[in-house]
Protein backbone atom coordinates (compact mmCIF):
# COMPACT_ATOMS: atom_id res chain seq x y z
CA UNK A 1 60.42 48.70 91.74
CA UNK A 2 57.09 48.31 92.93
CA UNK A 3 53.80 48.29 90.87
CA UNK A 4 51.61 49.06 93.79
CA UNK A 5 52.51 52.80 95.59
CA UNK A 6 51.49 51.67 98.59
CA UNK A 7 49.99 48.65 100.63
CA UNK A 8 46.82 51.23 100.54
CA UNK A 9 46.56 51.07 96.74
CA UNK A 10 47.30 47.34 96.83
CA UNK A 11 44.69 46.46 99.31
CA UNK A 12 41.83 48.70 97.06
CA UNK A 13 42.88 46.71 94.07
CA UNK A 14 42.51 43.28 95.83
CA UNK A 15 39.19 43.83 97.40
CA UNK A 16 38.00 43.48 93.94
CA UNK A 17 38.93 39.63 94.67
CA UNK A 18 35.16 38.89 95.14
CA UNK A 19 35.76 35.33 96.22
CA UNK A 20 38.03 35.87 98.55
CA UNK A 21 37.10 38.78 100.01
CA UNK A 22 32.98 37.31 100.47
CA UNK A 23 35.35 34.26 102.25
CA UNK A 24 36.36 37.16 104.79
CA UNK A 25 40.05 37.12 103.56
CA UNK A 26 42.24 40.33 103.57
CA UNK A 27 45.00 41.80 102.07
CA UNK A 28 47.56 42.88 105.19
CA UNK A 29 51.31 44.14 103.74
CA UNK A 30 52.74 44.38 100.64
CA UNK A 31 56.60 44.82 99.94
CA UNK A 32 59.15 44.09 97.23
CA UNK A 33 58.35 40.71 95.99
CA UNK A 34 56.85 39.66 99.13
CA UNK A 35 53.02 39.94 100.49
CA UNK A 36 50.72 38.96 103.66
CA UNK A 37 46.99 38.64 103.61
CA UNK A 38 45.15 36.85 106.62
CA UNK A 39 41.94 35.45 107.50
CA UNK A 40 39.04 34.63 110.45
CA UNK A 41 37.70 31.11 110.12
CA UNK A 42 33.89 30.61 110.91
CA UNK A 43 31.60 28.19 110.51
CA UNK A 44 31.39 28.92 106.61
CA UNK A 45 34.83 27.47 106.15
CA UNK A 46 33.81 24.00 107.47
CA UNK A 47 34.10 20.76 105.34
CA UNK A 48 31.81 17.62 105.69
CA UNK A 49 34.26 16.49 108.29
CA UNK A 50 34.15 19.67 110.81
CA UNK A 51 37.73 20.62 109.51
CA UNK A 52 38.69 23.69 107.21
CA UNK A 53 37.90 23.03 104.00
CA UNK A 54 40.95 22.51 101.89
CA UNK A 55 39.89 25.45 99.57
CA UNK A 56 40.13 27.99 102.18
CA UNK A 57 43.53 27.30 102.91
CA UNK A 58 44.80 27.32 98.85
CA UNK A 59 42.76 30.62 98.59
CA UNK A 60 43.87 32.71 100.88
CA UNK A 61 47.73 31.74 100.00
CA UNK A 62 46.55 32.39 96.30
CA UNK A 63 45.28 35.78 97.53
CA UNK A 64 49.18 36.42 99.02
CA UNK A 65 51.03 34.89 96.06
CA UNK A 66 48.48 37.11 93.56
CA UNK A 67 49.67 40.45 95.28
CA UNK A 68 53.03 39.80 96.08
CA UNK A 69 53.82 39.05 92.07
CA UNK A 70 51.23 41.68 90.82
CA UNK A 71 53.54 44.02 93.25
CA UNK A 72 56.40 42.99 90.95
CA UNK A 73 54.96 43.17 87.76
CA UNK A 74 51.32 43.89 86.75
CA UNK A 75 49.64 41.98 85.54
CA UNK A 76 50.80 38.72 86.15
CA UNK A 77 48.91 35.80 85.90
CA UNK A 78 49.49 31.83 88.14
CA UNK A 79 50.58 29.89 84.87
CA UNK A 80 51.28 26.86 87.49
CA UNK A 81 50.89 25.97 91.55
CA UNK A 82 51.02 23.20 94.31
CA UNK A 83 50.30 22.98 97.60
CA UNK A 84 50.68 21.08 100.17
CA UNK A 85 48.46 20.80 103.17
CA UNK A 86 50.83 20.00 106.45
CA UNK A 87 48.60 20.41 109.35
CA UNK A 88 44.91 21.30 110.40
CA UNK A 89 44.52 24.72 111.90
CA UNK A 90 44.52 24.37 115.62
CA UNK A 91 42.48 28.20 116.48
CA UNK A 92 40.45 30.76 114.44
CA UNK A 93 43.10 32.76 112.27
CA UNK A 94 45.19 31.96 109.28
CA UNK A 95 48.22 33.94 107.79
CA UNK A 96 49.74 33.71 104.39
CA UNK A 97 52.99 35.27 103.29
CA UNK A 98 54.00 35.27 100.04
CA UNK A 99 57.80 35.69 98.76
CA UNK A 100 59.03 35.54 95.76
CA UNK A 101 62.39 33.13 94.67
CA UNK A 102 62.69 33.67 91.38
CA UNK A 103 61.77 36.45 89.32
CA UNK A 104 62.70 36.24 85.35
CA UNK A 105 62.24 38.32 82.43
CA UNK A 106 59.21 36.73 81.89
CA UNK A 107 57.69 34.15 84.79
CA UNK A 108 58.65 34.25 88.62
CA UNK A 109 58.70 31.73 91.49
CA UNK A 110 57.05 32.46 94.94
CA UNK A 111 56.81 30.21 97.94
CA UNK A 112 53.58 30.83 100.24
CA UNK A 113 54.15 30.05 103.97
CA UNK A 114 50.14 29.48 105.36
CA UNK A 115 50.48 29.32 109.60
CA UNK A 116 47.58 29.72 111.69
CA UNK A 117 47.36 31.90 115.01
CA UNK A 118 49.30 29.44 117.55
CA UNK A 119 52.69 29.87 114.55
CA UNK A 120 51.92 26.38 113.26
CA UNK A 121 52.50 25.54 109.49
CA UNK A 122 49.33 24.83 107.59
CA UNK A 123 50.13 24.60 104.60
CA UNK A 124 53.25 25.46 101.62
CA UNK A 125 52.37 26.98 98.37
CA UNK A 126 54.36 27.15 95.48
CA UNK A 127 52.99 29.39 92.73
CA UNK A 128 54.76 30.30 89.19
CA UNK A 129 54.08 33.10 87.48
CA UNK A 130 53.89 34.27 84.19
CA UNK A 131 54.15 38.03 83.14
CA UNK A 132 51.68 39.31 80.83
């Protein structure tokens, strides 16, 4: 059972995600243990190097991983994650989609698939939760 009504009331709660909403990152589906947010990279997400900024990409699959384990229970907090950065985005979009593995009494596991526009894999997240 959902926590969330509908992707509506999910997205309302999550634009109160001031970082990553002032990084121009949105909230785009919600289901049953799974979520999708999304972004548009800009000059703002640059490192020293010209490339996205590592930060950008952990963010916006933190932003998926909060909402699809909020969406299962509420509220849940990250008690551990890891990433790992595969690839540099080739275009101007990014996608994260959260789903989750492993969902116990009391902590859950959720793997975070980050692609960019062209399908290419940016990025994996794995996030565990813990169940307040």
């Amino acid at each position: 059972m959902s926590t969330f009504s509908s992707t509506e009331e999910a997205k309302e709660c999550f634009k109160n995600d001031r970082f990553a909403a002032a990084n121009g990152m949105h909230l785009d589906e919600i289901g049953e243990g799974c979520a999708s947010a999304s972004m548009t990279l800009g000059p703002g997400h640059l490192n020293a190097n010209g490339g996205i900024m590592g930060g950008v990409i952990f963010t916006l699959a933190d932003l998926a991983f909060a909402a699809a384990c909020n969406n299962v229970h509420r509220p849940t907090v990250a008690s551990q994650v890891s990433i790992s950065y595969l690839a540099a985005p080739k275009r101007e979009k990014l996608f994260a989609h959260a789903q989750c593995i492993k969902d116990g009494r009391t902590t859950g596991v959720y793997h975070v698939e980050v692609t960019d526009d062209t399908g290419r894999q940016i990025a994996l997240f794995i996030g565990h939760a813990h169940k307040l």
